[in-house]
C-alpha atoms as a PDB file:
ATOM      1  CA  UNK A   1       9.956  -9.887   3.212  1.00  0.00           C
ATOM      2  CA  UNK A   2       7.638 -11.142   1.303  1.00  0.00           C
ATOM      3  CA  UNK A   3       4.357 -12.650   3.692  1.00  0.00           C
ATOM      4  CA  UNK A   4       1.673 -14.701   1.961  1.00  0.00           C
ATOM      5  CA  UNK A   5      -0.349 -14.683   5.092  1.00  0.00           C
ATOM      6  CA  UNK A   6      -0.023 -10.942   5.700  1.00  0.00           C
ATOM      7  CA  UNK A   7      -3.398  -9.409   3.985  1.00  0.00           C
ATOM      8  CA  UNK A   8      -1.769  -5.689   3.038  1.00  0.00           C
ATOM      9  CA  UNK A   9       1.535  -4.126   2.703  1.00  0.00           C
ATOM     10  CA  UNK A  10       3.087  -3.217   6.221  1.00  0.00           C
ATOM     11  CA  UNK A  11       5.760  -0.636   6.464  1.00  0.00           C
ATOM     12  CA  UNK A  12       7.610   1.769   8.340  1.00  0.00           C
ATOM     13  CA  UNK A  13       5.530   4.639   8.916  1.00  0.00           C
ATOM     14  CA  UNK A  14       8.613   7.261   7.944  1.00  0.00           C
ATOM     15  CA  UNK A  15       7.536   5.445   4.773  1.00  0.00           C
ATOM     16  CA  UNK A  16       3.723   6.138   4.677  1.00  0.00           C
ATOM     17  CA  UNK A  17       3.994   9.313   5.907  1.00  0.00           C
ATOM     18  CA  UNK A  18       5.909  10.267   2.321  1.00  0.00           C
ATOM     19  CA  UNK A  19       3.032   8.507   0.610  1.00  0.00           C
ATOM     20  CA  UNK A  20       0.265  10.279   2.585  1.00  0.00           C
ATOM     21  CA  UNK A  21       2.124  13.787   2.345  1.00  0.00           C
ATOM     22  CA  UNK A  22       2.909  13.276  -1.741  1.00  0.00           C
ATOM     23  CA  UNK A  23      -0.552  12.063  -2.476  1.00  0.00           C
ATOM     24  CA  UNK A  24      -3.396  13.228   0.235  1.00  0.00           C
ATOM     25  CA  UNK A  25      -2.394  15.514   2.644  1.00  0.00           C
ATOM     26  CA  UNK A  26      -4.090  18.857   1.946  1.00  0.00           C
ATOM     27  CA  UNK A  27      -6.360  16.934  -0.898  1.00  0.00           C
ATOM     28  CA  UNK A  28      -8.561  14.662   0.776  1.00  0.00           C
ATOM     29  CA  UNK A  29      -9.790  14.490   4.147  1.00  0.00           C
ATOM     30  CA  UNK A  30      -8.370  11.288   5.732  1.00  0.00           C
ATOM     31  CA  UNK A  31      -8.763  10.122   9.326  1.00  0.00           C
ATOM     32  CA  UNK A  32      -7.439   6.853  10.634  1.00  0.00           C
ATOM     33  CA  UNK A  33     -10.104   3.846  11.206  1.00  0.00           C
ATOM     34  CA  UNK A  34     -10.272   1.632  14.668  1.00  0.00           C
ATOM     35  CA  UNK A  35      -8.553  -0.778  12.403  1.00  0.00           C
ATOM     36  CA  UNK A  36      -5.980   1.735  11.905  1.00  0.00           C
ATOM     37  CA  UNK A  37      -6.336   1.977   7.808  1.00  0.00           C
ATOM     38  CA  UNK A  38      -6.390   5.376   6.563  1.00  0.00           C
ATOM     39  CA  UNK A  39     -10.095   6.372   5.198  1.00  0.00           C
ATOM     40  CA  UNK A  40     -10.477   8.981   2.917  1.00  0.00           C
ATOM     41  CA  UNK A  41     -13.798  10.862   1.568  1.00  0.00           C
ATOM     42  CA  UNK A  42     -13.103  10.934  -2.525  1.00  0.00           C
ATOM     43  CA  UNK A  43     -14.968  11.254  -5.292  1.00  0.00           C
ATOM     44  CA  UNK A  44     -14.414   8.715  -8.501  1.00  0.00           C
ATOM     45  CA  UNK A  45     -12.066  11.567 -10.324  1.00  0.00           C
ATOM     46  CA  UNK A  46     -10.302  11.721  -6.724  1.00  0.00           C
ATOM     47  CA  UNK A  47      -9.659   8.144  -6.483  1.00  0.00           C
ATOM     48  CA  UNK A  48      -8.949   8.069 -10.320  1.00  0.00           C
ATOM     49  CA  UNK A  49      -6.135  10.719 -10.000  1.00  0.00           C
ATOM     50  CA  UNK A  50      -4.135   8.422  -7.447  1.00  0.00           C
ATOM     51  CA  UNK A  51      -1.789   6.501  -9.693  1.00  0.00           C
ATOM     52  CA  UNK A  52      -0.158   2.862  -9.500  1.00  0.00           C
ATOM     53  CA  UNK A  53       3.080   3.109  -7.036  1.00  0.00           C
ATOM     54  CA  UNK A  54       6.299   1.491  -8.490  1.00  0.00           C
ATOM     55  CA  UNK A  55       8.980   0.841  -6.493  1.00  0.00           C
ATOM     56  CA  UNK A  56      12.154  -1.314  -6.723  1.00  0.00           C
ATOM     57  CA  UNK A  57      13.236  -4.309  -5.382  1.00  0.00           C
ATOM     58  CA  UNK A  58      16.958  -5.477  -6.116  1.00  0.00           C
ATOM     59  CA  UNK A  59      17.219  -3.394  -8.996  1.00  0.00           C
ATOM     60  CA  UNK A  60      13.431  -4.451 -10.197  1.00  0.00           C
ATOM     61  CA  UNK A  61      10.821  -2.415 -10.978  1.00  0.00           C
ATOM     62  CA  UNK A  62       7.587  -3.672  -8.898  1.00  0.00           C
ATOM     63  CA  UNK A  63       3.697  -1.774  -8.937  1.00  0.00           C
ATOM     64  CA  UNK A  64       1.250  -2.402  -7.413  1.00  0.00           C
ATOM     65  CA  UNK A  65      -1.896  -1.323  -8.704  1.00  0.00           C
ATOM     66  CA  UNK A  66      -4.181   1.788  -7.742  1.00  0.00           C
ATOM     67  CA  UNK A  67      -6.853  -0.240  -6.640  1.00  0.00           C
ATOM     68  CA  UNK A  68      -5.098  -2.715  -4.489  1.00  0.00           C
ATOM     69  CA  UNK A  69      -3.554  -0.124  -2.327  1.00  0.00           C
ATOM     70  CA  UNK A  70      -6.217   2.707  -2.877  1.00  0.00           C
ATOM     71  CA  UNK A  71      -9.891   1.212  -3.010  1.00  0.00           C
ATOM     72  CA  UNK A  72     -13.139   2.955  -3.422  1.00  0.00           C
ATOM     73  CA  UNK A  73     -16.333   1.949  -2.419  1.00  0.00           C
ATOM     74  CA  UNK A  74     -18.925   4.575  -2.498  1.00  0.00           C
ATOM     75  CA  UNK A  75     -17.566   7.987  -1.370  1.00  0.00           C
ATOM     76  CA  UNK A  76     -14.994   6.399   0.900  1.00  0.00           C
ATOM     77  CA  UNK A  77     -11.369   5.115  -0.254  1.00  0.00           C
ATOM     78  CA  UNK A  78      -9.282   3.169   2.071  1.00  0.00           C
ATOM     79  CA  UNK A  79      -5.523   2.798   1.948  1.00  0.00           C
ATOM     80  CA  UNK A  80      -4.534  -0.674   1.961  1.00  0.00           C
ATOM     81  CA  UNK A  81      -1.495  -0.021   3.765  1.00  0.00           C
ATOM     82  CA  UNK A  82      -0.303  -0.596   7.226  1.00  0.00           C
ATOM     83  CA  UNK A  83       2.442   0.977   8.897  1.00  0.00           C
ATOM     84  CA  UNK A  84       3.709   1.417  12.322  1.00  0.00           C
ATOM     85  CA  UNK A  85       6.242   3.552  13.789  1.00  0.00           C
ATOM     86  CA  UNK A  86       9.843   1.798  15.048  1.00  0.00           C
ATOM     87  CA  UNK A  87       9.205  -0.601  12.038  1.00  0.00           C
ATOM     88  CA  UNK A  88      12.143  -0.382   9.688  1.00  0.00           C
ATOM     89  CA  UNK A  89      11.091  -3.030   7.218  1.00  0.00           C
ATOM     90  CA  UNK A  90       8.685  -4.001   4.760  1.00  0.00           C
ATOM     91  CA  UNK A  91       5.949  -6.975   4.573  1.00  0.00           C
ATOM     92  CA  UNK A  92       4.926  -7.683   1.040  1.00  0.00           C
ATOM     93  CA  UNK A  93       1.612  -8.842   1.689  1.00  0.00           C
ATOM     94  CA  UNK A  94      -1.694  -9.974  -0.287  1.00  0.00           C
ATOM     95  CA  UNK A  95      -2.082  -6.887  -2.282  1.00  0.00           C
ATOM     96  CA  UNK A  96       1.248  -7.130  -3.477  1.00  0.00           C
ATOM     97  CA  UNK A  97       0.607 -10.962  -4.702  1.00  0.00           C
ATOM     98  CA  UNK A  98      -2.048  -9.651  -6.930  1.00  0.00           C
ATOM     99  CA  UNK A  99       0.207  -8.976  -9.544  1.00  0.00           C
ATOM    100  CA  UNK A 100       3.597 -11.219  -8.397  1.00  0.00           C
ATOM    101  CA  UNK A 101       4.326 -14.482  -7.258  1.00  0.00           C
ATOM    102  CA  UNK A 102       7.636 -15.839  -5.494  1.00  0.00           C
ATOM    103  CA  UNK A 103       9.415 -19.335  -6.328  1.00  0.00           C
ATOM    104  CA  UNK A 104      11.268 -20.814  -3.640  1.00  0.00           C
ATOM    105  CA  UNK A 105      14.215 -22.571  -4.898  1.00  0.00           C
ATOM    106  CA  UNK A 106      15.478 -24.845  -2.623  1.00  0.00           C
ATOM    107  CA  UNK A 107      17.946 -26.760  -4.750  1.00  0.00           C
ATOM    108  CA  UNK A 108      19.572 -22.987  -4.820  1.00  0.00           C
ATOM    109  CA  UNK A 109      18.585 -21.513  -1.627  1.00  0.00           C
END
């Protein structure tokens, strides 16, 4: 689903958790915020290794860009994901509309 009004990506968490694991876990020492965002300590070569994540809608490729799902501000990087457990779909949110638009077409459904 794609959510205009939704600020990040929100997923399942079976689905973060293979992010996480691929990227950070044993590389950079993560905790989970109050606002339950992942913060990680990383230097700029840290954050600079993390690549853009493409993924596939419909047959489509789709990325989204390091630095709207990864951001750094000073020795902190945040991922700009949310996730819950039980959830079993995806909310394209803001950071996804950074790069992609949608067009309703209502003559078409």
């Amino acid at each position: 689903m794609a959510d205009s009004g939704t600020s990040l990506n929100m997923m399942p968490d079976v689905d973060f958790r293979k992010i996480y694991d691929h990227f950070f876990a044993g590389k950079l020492r993560c905790h989970q915020s109050p606002t339950t965002l992942t913060v990680c300590e990383c230097t700029a070569a840290q954050h600079e290794a993390i690549p853009d994540l493409e993924f596939q809608i419909g047959g489509m490729p789709y990325v989204i860009n390091r630095d709207q799902w990864f951001e750094r501000s000073g020795n902190k990087c945040v991922i700009k994901f949310m996730h819950a457990a039980g959830r079993d779909t995806w909310i394209l949110g803001m950071n996804f509309f950074s790069n992609y638009y949608t067009v309703f077409d209502y003559e078409k459904n």
